[in-house]
N, C-alpha and C. Protein backbone atom coordinates (compact mmCIF):
# COMPACT_ATOMS: atom_id res chain seq x y z
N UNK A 1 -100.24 188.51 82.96
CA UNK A 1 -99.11 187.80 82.39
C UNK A 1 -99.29 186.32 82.66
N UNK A 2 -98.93 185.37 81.63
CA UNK A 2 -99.20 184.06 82.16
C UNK A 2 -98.14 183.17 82.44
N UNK A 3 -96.90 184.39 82.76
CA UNK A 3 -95.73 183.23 83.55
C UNK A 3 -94.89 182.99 82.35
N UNK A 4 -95.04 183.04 81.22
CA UNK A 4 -94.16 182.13 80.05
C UNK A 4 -92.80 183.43 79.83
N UNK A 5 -91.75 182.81 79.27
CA UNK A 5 -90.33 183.29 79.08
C UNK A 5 -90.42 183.66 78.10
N UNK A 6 -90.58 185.18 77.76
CA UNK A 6 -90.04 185.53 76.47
C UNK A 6 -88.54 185.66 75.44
N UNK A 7 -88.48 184.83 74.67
CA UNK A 7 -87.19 185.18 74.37
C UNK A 7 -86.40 186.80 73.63
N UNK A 8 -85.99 187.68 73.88
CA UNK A 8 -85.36 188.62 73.03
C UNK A 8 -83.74 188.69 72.55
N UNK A 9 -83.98 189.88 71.54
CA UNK A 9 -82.22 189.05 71.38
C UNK A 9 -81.78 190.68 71.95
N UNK A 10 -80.59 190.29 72.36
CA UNK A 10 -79.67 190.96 72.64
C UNK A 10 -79.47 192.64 72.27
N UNK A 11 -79.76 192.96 70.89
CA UNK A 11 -79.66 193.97 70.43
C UNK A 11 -80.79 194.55 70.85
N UNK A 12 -82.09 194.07 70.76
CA UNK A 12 -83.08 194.61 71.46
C UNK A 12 -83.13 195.18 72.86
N UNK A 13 -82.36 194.54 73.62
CA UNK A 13 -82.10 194.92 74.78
C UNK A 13 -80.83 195.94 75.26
N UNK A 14 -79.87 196.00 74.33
CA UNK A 14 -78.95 196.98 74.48
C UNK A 14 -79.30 198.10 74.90
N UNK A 15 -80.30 198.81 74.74
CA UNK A 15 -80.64 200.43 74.90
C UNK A 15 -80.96 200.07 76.71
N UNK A 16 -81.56 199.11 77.04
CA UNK A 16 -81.93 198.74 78.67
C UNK A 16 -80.91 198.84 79.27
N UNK A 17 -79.93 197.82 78.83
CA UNK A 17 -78.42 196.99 79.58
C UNK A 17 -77.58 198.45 79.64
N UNK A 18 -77.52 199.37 78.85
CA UNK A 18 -76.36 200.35 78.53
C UNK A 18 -76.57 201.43 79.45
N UNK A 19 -78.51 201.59 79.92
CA UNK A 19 -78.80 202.56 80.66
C UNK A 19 -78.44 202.40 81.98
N UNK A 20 -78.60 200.72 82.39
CA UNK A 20 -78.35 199.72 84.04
C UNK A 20 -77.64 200.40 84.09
N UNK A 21 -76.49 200.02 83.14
CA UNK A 21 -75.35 199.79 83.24
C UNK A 21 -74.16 201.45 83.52
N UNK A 22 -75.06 202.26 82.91
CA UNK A 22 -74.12 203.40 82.77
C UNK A 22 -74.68 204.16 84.10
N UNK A 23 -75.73 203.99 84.81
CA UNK A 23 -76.22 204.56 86.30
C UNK A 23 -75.64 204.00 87.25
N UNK A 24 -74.94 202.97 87.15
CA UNK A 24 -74.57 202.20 87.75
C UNK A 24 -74.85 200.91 88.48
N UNK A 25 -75.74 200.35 87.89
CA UNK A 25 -76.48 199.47 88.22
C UNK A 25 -75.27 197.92 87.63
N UNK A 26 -75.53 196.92 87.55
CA UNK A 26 -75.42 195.33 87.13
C UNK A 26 -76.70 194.78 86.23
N UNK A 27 -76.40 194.16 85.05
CA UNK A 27 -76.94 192.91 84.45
C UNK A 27 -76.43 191.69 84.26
N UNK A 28 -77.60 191.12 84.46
CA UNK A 28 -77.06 189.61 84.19
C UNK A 28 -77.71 189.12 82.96
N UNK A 29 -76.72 188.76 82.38
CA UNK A 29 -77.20 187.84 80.94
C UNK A 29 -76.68 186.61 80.96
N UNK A 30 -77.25 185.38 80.62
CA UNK A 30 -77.27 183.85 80.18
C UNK A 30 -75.74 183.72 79.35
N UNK A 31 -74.46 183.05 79.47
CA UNK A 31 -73.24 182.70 78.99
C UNK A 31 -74.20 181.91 77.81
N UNK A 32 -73.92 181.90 76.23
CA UNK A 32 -74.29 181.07 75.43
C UNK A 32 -72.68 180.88 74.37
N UNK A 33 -72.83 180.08 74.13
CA UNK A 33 -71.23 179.58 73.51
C UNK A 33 -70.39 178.40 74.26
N UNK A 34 -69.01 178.45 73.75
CA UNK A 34 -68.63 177.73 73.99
C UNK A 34 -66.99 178.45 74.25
N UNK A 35 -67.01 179.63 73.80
CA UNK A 35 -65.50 180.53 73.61
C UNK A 35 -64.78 180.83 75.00
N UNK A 36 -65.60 180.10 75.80
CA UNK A 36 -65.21 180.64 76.88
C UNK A 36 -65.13 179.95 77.95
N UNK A 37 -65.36 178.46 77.81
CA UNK A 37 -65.70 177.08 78.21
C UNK A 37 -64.22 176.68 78.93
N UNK A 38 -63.68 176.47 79.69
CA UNK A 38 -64.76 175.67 81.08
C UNK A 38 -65.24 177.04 81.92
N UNK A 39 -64.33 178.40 82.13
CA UNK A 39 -64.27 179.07 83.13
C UNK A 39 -65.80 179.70 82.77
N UNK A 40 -66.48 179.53 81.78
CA UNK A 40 -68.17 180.32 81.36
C UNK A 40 -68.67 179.10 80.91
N UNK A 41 -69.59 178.80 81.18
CA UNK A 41 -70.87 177.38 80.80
C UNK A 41 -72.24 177.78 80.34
N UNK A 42 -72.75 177.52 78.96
CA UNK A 42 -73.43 177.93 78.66
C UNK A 42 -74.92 176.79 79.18
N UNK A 43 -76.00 177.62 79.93
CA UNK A 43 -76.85 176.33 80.61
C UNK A 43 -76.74 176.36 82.16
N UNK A 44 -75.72 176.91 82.76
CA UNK A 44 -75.33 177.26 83.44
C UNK A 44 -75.55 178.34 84.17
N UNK A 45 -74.24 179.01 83.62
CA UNK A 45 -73.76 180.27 84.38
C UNK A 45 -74.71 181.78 83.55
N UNK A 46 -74.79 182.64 84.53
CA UNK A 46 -74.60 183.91 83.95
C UNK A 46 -73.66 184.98 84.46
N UNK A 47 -73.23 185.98 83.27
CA UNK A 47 -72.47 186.57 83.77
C UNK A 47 -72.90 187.93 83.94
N UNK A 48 -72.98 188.50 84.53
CA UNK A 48 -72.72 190.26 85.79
C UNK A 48 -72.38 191.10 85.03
N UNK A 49 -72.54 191.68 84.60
CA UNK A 49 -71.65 192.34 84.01
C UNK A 49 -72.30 194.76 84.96
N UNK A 50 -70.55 194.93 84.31
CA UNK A 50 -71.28 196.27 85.61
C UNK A 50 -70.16 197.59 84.05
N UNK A 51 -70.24 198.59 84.97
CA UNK A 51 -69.87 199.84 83.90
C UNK A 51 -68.11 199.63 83.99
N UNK A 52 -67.30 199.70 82.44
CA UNK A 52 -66.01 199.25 82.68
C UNK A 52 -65.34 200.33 82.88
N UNK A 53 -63.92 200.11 83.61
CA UNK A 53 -63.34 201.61 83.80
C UNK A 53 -63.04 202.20 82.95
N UNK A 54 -62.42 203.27 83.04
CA UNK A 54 -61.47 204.18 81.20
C UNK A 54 -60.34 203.10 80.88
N UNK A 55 -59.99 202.01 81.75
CA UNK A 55 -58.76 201.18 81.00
C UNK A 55 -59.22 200.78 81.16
N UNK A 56 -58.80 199.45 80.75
CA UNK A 56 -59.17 197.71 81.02
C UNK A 56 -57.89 196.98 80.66
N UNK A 57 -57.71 195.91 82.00
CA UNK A 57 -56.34 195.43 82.17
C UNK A 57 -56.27 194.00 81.44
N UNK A 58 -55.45 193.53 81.44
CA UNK A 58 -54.79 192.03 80.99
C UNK A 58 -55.40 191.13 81.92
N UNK A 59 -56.62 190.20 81.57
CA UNK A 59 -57.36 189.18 82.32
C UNK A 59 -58.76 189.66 82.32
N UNK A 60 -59.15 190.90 82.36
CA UNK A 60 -60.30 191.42 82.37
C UNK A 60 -61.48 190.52 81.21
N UNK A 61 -62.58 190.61 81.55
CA UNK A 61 -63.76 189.73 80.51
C UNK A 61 -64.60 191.04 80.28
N UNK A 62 -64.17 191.58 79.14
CA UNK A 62 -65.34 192.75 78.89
C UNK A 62 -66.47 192.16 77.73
N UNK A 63 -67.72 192.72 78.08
CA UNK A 63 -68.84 192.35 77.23
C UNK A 63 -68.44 193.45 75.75
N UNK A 64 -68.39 193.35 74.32
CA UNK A 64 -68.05 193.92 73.52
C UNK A 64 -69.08 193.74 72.31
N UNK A 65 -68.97 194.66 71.63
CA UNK A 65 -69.58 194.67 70.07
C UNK A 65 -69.08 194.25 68.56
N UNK A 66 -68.48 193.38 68.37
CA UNK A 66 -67.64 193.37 67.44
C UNK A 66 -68.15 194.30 66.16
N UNK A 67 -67.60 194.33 65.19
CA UNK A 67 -67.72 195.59 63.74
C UNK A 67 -69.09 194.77 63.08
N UNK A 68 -69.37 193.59 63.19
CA UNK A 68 -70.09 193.17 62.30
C UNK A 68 -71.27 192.82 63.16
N UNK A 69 -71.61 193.70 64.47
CA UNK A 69 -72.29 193.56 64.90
C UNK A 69 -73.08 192.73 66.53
N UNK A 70 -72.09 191.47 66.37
CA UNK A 70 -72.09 190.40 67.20
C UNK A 70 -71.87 190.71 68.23
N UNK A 71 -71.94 190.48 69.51
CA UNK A 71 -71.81 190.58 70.87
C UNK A 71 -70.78 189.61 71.36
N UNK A 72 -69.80 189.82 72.21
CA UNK A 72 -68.93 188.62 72.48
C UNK A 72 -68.96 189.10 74.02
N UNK A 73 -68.41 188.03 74.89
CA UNK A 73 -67.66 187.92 75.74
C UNK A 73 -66.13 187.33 76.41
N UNK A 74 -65.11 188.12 75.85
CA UNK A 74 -63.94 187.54 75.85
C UNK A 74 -62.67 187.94 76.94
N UNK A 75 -62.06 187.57 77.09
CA UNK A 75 -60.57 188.05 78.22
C UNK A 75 -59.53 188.36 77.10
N UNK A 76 -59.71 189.27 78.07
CA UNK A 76 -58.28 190.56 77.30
C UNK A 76 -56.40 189.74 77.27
N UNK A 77 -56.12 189.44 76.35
CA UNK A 77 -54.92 188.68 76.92
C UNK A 77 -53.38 189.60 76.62
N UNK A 78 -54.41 190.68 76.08
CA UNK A 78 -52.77 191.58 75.84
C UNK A 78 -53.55 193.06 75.18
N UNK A 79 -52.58 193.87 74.73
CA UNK A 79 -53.08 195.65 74.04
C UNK A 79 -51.80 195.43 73.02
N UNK A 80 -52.34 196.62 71.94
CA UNK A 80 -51.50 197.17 71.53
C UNK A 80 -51.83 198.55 71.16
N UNK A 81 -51.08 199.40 69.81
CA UNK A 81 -51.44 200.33 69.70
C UNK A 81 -52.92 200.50 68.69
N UNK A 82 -53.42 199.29 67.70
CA UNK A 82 -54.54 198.94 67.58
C UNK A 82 -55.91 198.61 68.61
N UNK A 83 -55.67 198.48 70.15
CA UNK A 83 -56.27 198.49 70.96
C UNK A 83 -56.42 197.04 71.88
N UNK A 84 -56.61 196.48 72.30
CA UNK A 84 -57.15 195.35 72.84
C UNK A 84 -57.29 193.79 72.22
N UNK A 85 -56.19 193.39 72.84
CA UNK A 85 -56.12 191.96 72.20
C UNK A 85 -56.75 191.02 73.11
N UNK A 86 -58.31 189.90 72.11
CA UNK A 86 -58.85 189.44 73.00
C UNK A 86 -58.79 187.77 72.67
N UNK A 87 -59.45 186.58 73.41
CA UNK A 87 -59.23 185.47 73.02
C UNK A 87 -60.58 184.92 73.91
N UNK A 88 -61.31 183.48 74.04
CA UNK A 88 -61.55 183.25 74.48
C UNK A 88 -61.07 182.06 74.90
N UNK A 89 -61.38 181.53 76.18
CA UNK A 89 -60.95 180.63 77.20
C UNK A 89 -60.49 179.06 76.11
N UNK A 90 -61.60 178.97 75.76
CA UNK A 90 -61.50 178.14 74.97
C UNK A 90 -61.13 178.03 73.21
N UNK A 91 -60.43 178.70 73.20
CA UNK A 91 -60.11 179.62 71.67
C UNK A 91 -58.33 179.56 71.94
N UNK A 92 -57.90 179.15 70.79
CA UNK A 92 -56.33 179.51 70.14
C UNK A 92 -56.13 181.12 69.49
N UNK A 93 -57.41 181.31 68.82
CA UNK A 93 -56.85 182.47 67.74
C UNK A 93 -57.23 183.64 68.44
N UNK A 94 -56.00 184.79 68.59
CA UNK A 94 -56.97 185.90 69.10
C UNK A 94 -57.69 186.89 68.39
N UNK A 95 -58.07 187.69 68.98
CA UNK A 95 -58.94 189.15 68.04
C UNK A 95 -57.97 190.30 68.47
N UNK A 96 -57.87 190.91 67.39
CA UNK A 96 -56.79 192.24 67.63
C UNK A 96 -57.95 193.26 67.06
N UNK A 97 -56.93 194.67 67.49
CA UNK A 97 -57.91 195.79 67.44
C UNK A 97 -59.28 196.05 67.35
N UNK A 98 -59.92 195.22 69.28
CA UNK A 98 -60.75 195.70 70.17
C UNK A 98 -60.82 197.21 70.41
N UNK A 99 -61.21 198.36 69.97
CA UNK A 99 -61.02 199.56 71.29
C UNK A 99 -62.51 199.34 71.98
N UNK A 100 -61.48 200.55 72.73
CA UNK A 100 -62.19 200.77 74.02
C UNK A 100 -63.60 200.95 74.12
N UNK A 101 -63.78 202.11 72.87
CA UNK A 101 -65.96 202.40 72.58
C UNK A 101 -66.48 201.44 71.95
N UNK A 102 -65.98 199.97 71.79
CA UNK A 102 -66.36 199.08 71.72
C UNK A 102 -66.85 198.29 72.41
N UNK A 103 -66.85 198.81 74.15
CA UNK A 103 -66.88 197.92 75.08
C UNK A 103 -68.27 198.60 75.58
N UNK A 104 -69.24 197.57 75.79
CA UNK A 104 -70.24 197.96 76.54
C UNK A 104 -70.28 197.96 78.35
N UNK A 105 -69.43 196.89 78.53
CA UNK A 105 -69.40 196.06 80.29
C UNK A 105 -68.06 195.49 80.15
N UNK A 106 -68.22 195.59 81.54
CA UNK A 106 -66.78 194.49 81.93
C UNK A 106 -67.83 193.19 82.88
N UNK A 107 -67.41 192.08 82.80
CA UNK A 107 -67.66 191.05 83.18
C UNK A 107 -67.07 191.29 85.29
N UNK A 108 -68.24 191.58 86.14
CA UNK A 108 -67.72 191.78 87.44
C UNK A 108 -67.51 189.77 88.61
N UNK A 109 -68.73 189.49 88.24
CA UNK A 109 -69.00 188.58 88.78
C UNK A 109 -69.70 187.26 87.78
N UNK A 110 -69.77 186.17 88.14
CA UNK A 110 -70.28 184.94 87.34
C UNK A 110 -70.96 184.53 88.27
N UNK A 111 -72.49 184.24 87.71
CA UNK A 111 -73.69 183.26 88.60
C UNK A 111 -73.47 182.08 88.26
N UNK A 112 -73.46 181.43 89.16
CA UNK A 112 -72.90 180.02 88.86
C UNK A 112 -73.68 179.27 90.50
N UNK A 113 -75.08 178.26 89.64
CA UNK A 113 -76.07 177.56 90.61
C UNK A 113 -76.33 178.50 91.50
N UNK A 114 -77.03 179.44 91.69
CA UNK A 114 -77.31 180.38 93.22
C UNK A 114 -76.11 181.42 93.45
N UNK A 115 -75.19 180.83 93.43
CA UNK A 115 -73.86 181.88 94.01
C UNK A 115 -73.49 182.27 93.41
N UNK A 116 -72.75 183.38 93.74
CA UNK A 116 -72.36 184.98 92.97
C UNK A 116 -70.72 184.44 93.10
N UNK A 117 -69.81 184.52 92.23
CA UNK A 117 -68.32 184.04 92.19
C UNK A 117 -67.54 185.70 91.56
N UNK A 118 -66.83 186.16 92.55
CA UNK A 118 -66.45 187.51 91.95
C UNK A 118 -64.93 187.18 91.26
N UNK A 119 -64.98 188.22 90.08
CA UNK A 119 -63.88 187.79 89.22
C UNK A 119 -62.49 187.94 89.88
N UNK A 120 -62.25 188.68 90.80
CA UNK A 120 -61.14 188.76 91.42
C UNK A 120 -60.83 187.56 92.75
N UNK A 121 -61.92 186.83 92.75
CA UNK A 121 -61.71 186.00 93.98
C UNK A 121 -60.45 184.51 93.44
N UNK A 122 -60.27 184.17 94.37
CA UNK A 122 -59.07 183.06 94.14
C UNK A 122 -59.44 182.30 93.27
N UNK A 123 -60.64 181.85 93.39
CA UNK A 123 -60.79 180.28 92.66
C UNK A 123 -61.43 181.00 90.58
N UNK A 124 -61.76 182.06 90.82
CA UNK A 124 -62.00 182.79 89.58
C UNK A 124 -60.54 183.43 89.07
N UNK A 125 -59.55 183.81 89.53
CA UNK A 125 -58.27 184.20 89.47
C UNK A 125 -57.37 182.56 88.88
N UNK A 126 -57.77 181.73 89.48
CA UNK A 126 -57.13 180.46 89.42
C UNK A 126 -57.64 180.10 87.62
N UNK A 127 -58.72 180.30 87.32
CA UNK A 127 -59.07 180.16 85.60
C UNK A 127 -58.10 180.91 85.01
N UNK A 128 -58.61 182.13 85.12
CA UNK A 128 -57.29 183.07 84.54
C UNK A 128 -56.28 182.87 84.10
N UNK A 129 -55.48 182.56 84.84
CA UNK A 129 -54.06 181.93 84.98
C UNK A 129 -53.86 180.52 84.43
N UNK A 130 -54.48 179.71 84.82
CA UNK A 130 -54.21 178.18 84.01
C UNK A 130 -54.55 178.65 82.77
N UNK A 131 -55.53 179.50 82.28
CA UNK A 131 -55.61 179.22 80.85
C UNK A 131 -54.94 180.05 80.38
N UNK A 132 -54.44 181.06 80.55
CA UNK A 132 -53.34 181.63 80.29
C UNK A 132 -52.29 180.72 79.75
N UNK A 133 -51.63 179.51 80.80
CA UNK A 133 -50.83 179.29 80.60
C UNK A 133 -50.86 177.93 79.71
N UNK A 134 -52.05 177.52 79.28
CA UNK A 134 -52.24 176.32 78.75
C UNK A 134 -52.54 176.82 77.16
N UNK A 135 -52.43 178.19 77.07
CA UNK A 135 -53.42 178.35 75.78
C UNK A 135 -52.23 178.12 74.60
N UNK A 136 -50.87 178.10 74.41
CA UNK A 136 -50.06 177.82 73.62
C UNK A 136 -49.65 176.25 73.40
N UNK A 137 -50.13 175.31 74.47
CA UNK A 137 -49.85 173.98 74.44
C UNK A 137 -51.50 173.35 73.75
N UNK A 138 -52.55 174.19 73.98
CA UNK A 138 -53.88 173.95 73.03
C UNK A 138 -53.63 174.50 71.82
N UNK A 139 -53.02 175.29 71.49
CA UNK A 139 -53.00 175.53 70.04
C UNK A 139 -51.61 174.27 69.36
N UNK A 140 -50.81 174.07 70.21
CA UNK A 140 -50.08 173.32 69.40
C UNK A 140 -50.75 171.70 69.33
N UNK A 141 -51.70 171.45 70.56
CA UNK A 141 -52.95 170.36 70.28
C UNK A 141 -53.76 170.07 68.69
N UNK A 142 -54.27 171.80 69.01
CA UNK A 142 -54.93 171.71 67.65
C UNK A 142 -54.81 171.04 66.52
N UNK A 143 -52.98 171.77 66.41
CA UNK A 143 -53.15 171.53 64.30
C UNK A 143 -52.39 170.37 64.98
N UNK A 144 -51.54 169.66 65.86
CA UNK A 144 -51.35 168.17 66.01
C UNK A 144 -52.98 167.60 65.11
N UNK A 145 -53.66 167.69 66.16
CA UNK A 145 -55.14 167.06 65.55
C UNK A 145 -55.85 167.81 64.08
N UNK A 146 -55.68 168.72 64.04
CA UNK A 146 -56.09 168.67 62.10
C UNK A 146 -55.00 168.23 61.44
N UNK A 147 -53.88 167.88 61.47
CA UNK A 147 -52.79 167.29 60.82
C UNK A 147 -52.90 166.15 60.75
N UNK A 148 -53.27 165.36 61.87
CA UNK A 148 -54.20 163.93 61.60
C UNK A 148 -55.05 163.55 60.97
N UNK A 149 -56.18 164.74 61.41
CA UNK A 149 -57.48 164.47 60.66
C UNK A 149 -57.60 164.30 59.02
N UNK A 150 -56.74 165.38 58.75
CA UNK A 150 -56.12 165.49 57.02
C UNK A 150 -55.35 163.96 56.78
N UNK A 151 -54.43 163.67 57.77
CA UNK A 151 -53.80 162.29 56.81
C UNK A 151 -54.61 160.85 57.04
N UNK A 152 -56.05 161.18 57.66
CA UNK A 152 -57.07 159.74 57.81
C UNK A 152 -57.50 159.51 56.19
């Protein structure tokens, strides 16, 4: 081998990640985006991801498949009887009817420079919550600012 980084995509690797993952093992994959920005950094961080339980609660970051294929990583910000309402950190609009066999991982821990940051710890709990509570004063940011942008 001569050392060099192969790149693969994601789908290629699903049949690997699903096997880790369902023995019980952890993967880590590279954060790429921006949906999820500040509390996920793409360049950065990676995120952990481990086998999710039969539920998944309000705050949770499950790794998912969307219908058209795509891979996301988003926080659960609510359910209904369509399944799982998701958003990302950095996102106004949410996604409705997530289910459950949609979910490959739940997001356990974030690599972030060397250290392992577990999602339940304070200062990872502390994201959670601010953006929680900021995400209705960013959406009313938003169309403030495309309402501008339209009358330049």
């Amino acid at each position: 081998m001569d050392g060099s980084i192969k790149k693969v995509r994601l789908e290629q690797m699903l049949p690997i990640i699903e096997e880790k993952i369902s023995s019980g093992g952890e993967v880590s994959i590279p954060v790429t985006g921006r949906s999820m920005y500040p509390t996920l950094k793409q360049g950065r961080d990676y995120a952990v991801l481990s086998k999710a339980p039969a539920h998944l609660k309000k705050g949770d970051i499950p790794f998912y498949r969307r219908e058209n294929g795509s891979f996301v990583l988003h926080r659960i910000v609510g359910e209904n009887e369509d399944g799982y309402i998701l958003c990302g950190d950095n996102q106004t609009e949410k996604e409705y009817g997530i289910k459950h066999s949609q979910v490959i991982a739940v997001m356990t821990y974030v690599e972030r420079n060397g250290e392992r940051i577990a999602v339940d710890s304070p200062a990872f709990l502390h994201e959670k919550y601010f953006h929680r509570e900021i995400r209705f004063a960013r959406k009313v940011g938003s169309k403030i600012k495309r309402t501008l942008r339209k009358k330049k």
